[in-house]
C-alpha atoms as a PDB file:
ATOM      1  CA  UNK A   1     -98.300 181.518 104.272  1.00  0.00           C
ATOM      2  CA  UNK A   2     -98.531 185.406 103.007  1.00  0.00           C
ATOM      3  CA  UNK A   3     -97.291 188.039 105.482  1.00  0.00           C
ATOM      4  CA  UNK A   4    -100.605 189.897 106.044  1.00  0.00           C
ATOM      5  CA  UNK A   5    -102.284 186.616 106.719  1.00  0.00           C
ATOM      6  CA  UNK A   6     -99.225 185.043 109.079  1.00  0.00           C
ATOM      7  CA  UNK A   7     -99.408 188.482 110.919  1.00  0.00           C
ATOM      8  CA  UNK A   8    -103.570 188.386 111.000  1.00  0.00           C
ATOM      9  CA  UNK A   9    -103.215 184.413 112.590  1.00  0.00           C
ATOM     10  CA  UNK A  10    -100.758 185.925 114.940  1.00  0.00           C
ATOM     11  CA  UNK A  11    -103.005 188.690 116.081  1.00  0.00           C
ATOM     12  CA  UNK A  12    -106.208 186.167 115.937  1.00  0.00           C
ATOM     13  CA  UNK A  13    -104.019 184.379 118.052  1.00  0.00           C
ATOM     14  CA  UNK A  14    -103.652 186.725 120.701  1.00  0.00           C
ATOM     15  CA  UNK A  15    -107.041 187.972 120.682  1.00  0.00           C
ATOM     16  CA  UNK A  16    -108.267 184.237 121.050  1.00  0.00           C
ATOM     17  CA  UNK A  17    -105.374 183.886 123.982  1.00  0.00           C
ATOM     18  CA  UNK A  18    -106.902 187.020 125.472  1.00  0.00           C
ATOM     19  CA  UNK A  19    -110.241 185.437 125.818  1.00  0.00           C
ATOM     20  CA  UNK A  20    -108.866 182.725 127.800  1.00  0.00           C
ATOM     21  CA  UNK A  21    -108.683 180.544 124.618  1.00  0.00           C
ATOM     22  CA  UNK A  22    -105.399 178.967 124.054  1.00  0.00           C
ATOM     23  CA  UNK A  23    -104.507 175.909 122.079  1.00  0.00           C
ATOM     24  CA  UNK A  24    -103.951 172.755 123.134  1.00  0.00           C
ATOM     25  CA  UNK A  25    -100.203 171.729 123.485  1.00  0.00           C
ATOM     26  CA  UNK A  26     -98.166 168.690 124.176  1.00  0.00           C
ATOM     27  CA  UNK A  27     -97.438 170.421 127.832  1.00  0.00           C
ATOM     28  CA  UNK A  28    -100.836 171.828 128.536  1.00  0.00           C
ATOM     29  CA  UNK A  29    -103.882 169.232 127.682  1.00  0.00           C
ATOM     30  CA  UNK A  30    -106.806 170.065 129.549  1.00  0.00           C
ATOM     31  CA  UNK A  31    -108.911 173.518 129.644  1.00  0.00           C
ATOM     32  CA  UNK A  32    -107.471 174.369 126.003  1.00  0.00           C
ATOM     33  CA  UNK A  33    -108.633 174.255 122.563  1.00  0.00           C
ATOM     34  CA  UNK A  34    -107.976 170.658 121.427  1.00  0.00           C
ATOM     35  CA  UNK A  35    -109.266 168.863 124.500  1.00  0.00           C
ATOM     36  CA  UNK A  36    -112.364 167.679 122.997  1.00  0.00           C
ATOM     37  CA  UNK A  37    -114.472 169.562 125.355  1.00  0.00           C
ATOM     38  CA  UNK A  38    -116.387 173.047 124.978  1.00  0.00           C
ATOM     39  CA  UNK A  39    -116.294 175.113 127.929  1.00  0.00           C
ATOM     40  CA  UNK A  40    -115.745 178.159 129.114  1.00  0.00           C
ATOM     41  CA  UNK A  41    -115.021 181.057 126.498  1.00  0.00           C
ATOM     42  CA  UNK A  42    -114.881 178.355 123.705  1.00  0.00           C
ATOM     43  CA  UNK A  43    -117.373 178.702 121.244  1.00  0.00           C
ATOM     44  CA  UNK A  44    -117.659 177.486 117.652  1.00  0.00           C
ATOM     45  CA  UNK A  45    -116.353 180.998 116.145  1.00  0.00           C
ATOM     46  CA  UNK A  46    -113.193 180.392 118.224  1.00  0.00           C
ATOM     47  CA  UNK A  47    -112.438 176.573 118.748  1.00  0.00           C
ATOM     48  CA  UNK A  48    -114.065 174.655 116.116  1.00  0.00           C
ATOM     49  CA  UNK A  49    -112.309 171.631 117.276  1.00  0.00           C
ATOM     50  CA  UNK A  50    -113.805 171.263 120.509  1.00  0.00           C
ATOM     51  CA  UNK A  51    -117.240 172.904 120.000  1.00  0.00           C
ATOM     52  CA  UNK A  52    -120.246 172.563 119.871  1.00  0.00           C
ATOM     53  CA  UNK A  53    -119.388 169.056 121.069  1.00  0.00           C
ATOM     54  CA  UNK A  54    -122.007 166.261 121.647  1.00  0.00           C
ATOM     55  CA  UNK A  55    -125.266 167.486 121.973  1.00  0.00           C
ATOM     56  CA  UNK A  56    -128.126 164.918 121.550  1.00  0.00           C
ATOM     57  CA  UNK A  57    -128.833 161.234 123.994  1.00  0.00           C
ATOM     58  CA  UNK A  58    -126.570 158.706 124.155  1.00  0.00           C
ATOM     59  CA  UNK A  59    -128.714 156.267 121.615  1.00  0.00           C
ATOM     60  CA  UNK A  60    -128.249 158.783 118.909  1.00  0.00           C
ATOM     61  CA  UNK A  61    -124.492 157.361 118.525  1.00  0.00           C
ATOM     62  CA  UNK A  62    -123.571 161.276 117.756  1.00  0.00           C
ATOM     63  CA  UNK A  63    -119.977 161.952 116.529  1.00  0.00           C
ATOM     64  CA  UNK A  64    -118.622 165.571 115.867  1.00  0.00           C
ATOM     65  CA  UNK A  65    -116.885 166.564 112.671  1.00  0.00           C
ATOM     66  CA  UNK A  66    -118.375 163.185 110.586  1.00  0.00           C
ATOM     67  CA  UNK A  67    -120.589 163.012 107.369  1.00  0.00           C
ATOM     68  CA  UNK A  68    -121.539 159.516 107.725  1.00  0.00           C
ATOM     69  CA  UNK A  69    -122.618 157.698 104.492  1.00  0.00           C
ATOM     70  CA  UNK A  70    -125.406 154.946 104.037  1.00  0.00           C
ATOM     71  CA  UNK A  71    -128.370 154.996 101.130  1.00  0.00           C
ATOM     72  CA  UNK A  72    -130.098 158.122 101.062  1.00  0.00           C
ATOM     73  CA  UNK A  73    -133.825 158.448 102.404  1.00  0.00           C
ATOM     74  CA  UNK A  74    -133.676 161.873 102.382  1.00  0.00           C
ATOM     75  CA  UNK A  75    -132.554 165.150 100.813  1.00  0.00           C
ATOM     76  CA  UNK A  76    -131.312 167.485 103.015  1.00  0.00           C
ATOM     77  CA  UNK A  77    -131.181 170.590 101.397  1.00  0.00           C
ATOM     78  CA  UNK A  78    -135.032 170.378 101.877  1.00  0.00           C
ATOM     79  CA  UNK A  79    -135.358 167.823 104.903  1.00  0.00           C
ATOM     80  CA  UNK A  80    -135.020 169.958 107.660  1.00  0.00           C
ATOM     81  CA  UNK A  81    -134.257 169.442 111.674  1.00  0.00           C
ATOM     82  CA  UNK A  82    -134.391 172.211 114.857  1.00  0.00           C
ATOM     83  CA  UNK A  83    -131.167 170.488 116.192  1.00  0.00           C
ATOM     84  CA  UNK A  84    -128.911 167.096 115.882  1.00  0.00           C
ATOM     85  CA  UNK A  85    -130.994 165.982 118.640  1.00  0.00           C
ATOM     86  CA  UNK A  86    -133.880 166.865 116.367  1.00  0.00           C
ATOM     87  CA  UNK A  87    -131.816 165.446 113.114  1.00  0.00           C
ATOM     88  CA  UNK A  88    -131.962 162.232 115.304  1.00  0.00           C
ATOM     89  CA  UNK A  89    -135.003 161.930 116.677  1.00  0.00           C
ATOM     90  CA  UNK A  90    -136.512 162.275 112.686  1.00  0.00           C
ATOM     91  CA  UNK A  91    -134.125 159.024 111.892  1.00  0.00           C
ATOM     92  CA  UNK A  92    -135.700 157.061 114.782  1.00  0.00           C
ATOM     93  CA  UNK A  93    -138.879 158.246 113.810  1.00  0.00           C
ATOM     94  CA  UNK A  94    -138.435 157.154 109.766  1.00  0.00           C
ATOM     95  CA  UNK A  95    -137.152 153.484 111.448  1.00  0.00           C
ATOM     96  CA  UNK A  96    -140.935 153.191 113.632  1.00  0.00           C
ATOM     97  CA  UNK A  97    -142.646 154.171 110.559  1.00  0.00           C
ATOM     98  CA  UNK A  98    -140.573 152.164 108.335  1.00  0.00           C
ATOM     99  CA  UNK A  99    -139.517 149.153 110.042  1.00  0.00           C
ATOM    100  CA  UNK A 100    -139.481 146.807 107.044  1.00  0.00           C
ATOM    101  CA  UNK A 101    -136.255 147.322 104.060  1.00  0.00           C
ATOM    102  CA  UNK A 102    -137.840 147.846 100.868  1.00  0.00           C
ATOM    103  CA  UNK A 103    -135.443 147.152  98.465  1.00  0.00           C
ATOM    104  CA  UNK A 104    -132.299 148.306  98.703  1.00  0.00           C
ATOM    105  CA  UNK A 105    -133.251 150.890 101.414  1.00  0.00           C
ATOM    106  CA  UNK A 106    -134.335 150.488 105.174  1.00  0.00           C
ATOM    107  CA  UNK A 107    -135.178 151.977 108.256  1.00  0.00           C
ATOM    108  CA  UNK A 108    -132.994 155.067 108.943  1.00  0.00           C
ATOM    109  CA  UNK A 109    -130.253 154.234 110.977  1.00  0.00           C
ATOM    110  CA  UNK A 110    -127.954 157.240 109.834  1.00  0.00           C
ATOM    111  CA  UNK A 111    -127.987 161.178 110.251  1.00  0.00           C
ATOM    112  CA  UNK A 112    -125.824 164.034 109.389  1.00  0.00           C
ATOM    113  CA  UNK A 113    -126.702 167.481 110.391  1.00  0.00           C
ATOM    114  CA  UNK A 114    -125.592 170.774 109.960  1.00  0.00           C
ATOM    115  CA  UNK A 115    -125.460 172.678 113.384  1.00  0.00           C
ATOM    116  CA  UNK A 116    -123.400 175.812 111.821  1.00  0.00           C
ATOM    117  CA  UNK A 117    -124.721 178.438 109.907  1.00  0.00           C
ATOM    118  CA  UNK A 118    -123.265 176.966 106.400  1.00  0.00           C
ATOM    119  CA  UNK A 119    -121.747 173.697 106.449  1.00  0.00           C
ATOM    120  CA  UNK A 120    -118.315 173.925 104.077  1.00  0.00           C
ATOM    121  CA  UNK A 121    -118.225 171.687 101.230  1.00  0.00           C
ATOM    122  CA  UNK A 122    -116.816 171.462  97.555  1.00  0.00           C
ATOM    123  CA  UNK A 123    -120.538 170.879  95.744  1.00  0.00           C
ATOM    124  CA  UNK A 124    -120.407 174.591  94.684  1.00  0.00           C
ATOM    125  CA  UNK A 125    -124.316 174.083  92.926  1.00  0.00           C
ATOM    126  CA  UNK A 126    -125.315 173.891  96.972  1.00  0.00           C
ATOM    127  CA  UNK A 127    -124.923 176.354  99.769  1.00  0.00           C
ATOM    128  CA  UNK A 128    -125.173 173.967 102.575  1.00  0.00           C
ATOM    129  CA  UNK A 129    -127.124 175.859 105.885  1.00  0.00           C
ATOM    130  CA  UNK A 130    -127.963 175.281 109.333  1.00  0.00           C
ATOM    131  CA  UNK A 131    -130.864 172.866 109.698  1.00  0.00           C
ATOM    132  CA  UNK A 132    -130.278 170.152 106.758  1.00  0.00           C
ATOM    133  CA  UNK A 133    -131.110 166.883 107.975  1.00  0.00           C
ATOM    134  CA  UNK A 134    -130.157 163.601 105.965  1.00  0.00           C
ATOM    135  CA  UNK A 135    -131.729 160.393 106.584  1.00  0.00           C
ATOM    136  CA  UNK A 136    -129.714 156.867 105.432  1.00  0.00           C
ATOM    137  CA  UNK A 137    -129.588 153.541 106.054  1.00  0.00           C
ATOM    138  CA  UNK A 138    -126.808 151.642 107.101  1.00  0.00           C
ATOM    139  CA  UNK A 139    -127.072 147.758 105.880  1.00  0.00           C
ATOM    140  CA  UNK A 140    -125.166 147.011 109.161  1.00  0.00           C
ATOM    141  CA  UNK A 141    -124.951 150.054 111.023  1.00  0.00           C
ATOM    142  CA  UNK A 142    -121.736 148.692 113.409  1.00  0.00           C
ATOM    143  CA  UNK A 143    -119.824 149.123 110.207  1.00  0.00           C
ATOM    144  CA  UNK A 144    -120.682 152.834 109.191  1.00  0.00           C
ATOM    145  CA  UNK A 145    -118.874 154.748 106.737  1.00  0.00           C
ATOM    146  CA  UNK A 146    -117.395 158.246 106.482  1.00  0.00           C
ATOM    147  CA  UNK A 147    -117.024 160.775 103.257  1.00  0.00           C
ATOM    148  CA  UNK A 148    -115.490 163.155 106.188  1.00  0.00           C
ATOM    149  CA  UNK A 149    -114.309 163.097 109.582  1.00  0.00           C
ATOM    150  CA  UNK A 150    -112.584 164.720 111.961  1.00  0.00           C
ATOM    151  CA  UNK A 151    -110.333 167.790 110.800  1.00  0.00           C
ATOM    152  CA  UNK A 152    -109.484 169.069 107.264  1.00  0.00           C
ATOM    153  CA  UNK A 153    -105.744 168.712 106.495  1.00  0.00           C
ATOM    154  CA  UNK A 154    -103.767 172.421 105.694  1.00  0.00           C
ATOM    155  CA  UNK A 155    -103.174 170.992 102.775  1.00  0.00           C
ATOM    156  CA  UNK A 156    -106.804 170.285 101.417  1.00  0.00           C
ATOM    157  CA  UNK A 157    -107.746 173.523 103.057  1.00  0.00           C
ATOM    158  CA  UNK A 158    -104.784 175.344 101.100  1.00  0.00           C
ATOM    159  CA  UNK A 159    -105.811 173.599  97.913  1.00  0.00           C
ATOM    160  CA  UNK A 160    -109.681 174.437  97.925  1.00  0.00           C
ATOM    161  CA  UNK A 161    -109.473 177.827 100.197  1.00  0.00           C
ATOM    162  CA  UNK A 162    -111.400 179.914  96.694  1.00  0.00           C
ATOM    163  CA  UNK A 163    -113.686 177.481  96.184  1.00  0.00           C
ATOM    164  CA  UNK A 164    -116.279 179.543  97.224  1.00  0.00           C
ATOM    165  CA  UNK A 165    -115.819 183.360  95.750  1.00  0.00           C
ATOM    166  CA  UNK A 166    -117.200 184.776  99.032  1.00  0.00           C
ATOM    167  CA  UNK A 167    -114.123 183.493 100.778  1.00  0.00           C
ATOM    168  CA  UNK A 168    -111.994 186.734 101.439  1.00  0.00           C
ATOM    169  CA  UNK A 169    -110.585 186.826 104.301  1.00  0.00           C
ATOM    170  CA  UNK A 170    -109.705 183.599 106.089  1.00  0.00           C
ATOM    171  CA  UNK A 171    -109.058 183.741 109.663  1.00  0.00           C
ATOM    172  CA  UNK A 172    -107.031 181.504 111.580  1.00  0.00           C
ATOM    173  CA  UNK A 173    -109.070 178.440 112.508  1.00  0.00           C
ATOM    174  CA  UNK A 174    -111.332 178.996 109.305  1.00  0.00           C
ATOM    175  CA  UNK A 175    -113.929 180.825 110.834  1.00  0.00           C
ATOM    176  CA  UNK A 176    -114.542 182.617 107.663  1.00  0.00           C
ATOM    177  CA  UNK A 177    -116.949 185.739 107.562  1.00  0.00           C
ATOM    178  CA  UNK A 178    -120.169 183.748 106.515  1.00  0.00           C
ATOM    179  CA  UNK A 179    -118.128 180.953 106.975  1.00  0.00           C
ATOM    180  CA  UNK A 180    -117.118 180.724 103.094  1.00  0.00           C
ATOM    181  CA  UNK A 181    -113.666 179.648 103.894  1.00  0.00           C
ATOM    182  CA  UNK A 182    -112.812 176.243 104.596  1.00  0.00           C
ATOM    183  CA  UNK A 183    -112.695 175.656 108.571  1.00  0.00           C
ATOM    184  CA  UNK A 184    -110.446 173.623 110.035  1.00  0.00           C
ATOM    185  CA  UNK A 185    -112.703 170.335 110.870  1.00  0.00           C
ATOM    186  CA  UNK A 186    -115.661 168.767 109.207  1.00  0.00           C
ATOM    187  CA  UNK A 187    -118.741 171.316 109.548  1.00  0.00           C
ATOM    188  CA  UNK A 188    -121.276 168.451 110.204  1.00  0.00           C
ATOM    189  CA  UNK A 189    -121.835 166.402 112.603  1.00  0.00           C
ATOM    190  CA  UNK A 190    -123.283 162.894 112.260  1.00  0.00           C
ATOM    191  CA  UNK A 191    -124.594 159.758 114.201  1.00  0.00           C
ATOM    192  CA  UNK A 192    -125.412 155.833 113.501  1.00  0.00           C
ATOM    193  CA  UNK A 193    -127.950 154.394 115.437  1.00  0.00           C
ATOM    194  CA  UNK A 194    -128.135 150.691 116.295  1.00  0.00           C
ATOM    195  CA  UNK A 195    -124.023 150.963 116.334  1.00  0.00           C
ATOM    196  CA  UNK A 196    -121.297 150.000 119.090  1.00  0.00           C
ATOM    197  CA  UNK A 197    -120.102 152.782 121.110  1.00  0.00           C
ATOM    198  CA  UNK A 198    -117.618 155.420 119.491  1.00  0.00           C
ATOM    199  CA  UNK A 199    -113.805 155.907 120.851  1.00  0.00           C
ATOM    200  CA  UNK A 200    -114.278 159.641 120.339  1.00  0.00           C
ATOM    201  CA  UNK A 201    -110.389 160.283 121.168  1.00  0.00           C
ATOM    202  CA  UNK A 202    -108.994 158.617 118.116  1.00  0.00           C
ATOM    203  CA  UNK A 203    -108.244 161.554 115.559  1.00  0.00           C
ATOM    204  CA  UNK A 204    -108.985 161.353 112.032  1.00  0.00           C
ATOM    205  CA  UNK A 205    -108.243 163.680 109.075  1.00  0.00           C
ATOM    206  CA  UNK A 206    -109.942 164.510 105.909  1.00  0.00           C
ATOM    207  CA  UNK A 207    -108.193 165.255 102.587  1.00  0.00           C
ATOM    208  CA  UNK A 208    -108.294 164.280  99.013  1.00  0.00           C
ATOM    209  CA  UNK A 209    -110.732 165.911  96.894  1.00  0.00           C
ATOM    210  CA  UNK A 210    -113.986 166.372  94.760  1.00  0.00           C
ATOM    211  CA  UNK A 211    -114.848 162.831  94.187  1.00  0.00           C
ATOM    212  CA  UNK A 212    -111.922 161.310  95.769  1.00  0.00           C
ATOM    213  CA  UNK A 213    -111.912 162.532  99.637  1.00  0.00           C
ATOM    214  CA  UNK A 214    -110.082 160.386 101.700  1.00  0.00           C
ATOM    215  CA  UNK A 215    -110.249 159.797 105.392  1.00  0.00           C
ATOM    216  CA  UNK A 216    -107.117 158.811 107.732  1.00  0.00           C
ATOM    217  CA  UNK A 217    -106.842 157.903 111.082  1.00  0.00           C
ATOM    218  CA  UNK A 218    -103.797 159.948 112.801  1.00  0.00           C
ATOM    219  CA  UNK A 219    -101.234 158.799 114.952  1.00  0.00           C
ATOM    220  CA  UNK A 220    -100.741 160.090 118.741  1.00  0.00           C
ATOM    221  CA  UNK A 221     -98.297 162.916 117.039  1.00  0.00           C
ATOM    222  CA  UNK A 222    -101.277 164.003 114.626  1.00  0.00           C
ATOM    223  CA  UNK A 223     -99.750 162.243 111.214  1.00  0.00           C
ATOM    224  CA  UNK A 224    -102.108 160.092 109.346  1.00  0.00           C
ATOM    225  CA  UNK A 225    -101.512 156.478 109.540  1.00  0.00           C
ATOM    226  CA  UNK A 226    -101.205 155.141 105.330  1.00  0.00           C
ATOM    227  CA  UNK A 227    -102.964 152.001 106.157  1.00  0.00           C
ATOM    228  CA  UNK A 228    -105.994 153.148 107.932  1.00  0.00           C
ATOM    229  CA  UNK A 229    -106.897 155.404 104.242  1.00  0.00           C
ATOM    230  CA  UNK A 230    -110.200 155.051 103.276  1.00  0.00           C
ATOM    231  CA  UNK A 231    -111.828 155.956 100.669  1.00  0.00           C
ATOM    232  CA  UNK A 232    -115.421 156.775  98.554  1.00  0.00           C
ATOM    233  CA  UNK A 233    -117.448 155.379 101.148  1.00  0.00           C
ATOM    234  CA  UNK A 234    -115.023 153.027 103.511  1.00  0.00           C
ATOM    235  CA  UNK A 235    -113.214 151.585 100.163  1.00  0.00           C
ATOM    236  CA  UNK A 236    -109.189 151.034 100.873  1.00  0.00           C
ATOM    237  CA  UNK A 237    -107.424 153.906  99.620  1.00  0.00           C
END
């Protein structure tokens, strides 16, 4: 890492620390950054990893940081939702007015949403924004599939940090000035409905690239575990 941008994670850092916002460490656990919930000063500008957190029902099957995958119904750049709640409750409504599969495609059983003002992502020809719904079925939905989830490794953030031109100045934790930077965990946030329950304290990392992102689960010391690699869609890496 460059000086100026070591010395600008320090002071972030410190400035984040001031604010009663201090990272999770293998001492301290709870009220930090890294404890999977958002309270206090946290906010999505300064822990990313813990917020916004859940926020629709319980039948909504919601999991932070995931772009699930399934057959698309809709196109999100134009399909629009006020929240994930709202991202949801679109899917359930697609599934009562579509309850029969035609063809290939069913009743939605899927979402993805983008809750932050632009949702990351290496398909430069789209500026992904706040609001874009998409709608997909799931053949069997206990069984979904990821193209991202969880955080982004340093490396694939190192490898793709000028992807966008607008990306300038990236601060520690990614939270980018018009977030053009890579953060530091998947921007969307995504649900299945119809599926078992979700262990939402197993970790999983995101890497790979353009056509060829990979997903890992990691290991109680943060490393990805080989085997679990997935894929384009859930294939075996």
């Amino acid at each position: 890492m460059p000086r100026t941008h070591l010395l600008l994670s320090l002071l972030a850092l410190r400035a984040a620390a001031a604010r009663g916002v201090v990272p999770c460490t293998e001492t301290r656990k709870r009220k930090c950054c890294g404890d999977d919930v958002c309270e206090g000063p946290e906010d999505m500008n300064n822990c990313l990893a813990d917020c916004p957190g859940i926020t629709t029902d319980a039948t909504c099957g919601e999991e932070p940081h995931s772009d699930r995958g399934g057959r698309g119904l809709t196109f999100g750049v134009g399909f629009r939702a006020a929240s994930a709640q709202d991202c949801c409750d679109k899917c359930k409504e697609h599934a009562r007015k579509n309850p029969t599969p035609v063809g290939r495609k069913g009743p939605c059983n899927s979402w993805t949403f983008c809750g932050l003002p632009v949702c990351w992502g290496l398909d430069t020809g789209w500026n992904h924004t706040f609001g874009e719904c998409w709608l997909r079925f799931f053949e069997d939905p206990s069984k979904p599939t990821f193209g991202q989830r969880g955080a982004l490794s340093a490396e694939y953030r190192r490898k793709f940090l000028h992807t966008r031109r607008a990306c300038v100045d990236d601060q520690p934790g990614g939270m980018s000035p018009g977030w053009a930077c890579p953060p530091t965990h998947v921007p969307w946030t995504s649900g299945s409905i119809g599926g078992p329950p979700l262990d939402l304290k197993t970790k999983w990392e995101t890497s790979g690239g353009w056509g060829n992102m990979r997903v890992h689960r990691l290991d109680e010391a943060g490393k990805p575990i080989v085997e679990t690699c997935t894929k384009n869609g859930g294939q075996p890496c």
